[in-house]
C-alpha atoms as a PDB file:
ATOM      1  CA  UNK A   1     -14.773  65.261  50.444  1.00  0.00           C
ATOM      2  CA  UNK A   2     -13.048  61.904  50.542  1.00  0.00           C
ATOM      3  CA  UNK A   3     -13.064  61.668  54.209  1.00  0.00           C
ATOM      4  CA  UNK A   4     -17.094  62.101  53.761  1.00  0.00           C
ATOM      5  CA  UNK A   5     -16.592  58.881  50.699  1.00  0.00           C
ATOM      6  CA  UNK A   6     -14.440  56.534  52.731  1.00  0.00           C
ATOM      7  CA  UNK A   7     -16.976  57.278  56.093  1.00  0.00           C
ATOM      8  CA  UNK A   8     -20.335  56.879  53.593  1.00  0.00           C
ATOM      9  CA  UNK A   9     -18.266  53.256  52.098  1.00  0.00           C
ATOM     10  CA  UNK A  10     -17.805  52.163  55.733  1.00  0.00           C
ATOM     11  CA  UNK A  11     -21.410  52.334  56.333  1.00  0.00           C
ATOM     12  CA  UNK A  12     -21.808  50.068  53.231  1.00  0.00           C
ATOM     13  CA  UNK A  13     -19.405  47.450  54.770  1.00  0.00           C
ATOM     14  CA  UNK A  14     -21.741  47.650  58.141  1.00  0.00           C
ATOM     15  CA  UNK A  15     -24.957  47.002  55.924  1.00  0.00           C
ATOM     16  CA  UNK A  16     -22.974  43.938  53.865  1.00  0.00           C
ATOM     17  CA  UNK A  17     -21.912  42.873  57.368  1.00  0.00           C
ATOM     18  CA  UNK A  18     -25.423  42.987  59.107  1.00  0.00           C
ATOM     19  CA  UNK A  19     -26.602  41.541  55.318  1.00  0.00           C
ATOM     20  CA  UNK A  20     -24.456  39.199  54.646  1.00  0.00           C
ATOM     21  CA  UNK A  21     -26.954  36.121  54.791  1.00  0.00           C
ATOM     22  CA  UNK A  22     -29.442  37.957  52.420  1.00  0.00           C
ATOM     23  CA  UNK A  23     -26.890  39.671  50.101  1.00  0.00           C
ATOM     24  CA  UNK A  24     -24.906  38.114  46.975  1.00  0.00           C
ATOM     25  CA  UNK A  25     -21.959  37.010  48.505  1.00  0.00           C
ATOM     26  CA  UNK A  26     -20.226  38.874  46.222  1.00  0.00           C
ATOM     27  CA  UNK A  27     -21.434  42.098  47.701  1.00  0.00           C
ATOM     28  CA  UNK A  28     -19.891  41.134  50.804  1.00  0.00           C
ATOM     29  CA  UNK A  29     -16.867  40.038  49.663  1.00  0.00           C
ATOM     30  CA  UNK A  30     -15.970  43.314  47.457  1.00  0.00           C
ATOM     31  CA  UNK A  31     -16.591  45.089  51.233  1.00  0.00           C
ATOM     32  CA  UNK A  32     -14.320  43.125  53.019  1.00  0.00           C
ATOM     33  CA  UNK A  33     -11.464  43.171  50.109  1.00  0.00           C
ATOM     34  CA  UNK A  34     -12.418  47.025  50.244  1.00  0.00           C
ATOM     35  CA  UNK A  35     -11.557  47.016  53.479  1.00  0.00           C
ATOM     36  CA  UNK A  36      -8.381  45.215  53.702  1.00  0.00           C
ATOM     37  CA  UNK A  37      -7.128  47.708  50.541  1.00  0.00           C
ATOM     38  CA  UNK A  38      -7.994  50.750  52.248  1.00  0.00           C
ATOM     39  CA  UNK A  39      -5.941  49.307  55.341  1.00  0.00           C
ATOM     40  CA  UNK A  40      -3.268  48.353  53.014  1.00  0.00           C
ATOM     41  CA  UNK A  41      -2.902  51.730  51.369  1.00  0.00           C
ATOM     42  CA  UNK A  42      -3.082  53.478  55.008  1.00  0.00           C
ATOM     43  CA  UNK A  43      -0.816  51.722  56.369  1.00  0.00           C
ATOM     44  CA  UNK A  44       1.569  52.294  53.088  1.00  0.00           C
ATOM     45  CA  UNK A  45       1.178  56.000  53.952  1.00  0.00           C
ATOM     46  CA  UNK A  46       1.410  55.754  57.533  1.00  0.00           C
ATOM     47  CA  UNK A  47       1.087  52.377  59.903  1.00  0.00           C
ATOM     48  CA  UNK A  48      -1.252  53.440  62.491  1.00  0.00           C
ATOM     49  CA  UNK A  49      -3.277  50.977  64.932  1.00  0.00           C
ATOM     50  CA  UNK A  50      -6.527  51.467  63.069  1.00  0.00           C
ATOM     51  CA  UNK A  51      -5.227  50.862  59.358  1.00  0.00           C
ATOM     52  CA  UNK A  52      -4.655  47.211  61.071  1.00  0.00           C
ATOM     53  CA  UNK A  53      -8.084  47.119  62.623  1.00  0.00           C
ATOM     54  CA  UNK A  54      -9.223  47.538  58.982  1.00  0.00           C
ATOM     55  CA  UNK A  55      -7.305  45.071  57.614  1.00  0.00           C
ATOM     56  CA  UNK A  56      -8.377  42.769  60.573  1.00  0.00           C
ATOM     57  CA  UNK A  57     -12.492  43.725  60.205  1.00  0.00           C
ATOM     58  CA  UNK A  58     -11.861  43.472  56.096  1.00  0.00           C
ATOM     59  CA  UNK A  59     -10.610  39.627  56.961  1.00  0.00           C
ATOM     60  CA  UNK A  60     -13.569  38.912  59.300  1.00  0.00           C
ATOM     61  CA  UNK A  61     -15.966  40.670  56.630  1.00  0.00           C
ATOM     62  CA  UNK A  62     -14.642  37.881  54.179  1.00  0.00           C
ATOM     63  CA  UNK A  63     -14.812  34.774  56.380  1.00  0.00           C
ATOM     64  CA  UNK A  64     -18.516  36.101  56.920  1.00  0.00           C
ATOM     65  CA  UNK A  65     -19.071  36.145  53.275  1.00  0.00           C
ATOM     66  CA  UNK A  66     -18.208  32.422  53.727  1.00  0.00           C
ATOM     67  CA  UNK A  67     -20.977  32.180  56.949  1.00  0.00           C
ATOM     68  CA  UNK A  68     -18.451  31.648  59.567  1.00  0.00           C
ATOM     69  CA  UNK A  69     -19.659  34.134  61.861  1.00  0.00           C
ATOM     70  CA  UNK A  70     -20.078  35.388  65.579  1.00  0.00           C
ATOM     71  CA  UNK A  71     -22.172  37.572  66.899  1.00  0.00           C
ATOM     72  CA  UNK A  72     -20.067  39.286  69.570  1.00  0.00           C
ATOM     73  CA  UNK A  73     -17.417  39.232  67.159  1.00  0.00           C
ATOM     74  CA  UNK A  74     -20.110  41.159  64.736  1.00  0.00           C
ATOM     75  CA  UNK A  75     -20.894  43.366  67.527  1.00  0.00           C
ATOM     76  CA  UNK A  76     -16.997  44.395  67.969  1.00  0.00           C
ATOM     77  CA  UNK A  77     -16.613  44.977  64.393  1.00  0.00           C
ATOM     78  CA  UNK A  78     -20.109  47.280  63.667  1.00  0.00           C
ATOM     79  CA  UNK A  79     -19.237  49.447  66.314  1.00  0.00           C
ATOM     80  CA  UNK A  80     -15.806  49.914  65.708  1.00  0.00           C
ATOM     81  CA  UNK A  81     -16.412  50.746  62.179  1.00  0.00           C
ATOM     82  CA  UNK A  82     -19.889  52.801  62.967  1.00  0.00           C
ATOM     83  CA  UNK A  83     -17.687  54.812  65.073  1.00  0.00           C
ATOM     84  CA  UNK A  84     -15.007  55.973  62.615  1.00  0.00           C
ATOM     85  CA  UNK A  85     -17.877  56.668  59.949  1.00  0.00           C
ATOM     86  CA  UNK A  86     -19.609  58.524  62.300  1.00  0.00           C
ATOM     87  CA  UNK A  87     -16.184  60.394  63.041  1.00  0.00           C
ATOM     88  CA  UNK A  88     -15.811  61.048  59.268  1.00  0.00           C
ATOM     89  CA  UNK A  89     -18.901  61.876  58.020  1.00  0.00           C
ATOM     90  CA  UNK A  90     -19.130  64.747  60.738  1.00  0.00           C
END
């Protein structure tokens, strides 16, 4: 059940990603600090690669908020975390 909650959140840091310019910034910052926690708190219980790629896309998220962007950077980070909501909502 909170595999299925942390994949279904993901997909609400894709929408504030792909968002972000029509969004309250807010929105898009508690994503990206969302992130970064959930990174944090996995890598507390066990420092694996992608715990660090979540703190990394949580810190891009929040520079977005901010409109620094890049669109292949935006690319990298949708499918990256598309692919391990997909993987834990199934």
């Amino acid at each position: 059940m909170i595999v299925k909650l942390l994949g279904f959140t993901d997909i609400l840091a894709i929408v504030a990603l792909l968002g972000a310019s029509m969004l309250p910034q807010i929105s898009v910052l508690i994503m990206g600090l969302y992130l970064i926690i959930k990174g944090v708190l996995f890598m507390i219980l066990g420092g694996q690669l992608p715990n660090i790629l979540d703190i990394i896309c949580g810190f891009y998220i929040v520079t977005v908020s901010y409109g620094l962007s890049h669109w292949v950077i935006n690319l990298i980070v949708i499918l990256y975390i598309g692919q391990k909501a997909i993987i834990s909502l199934v």
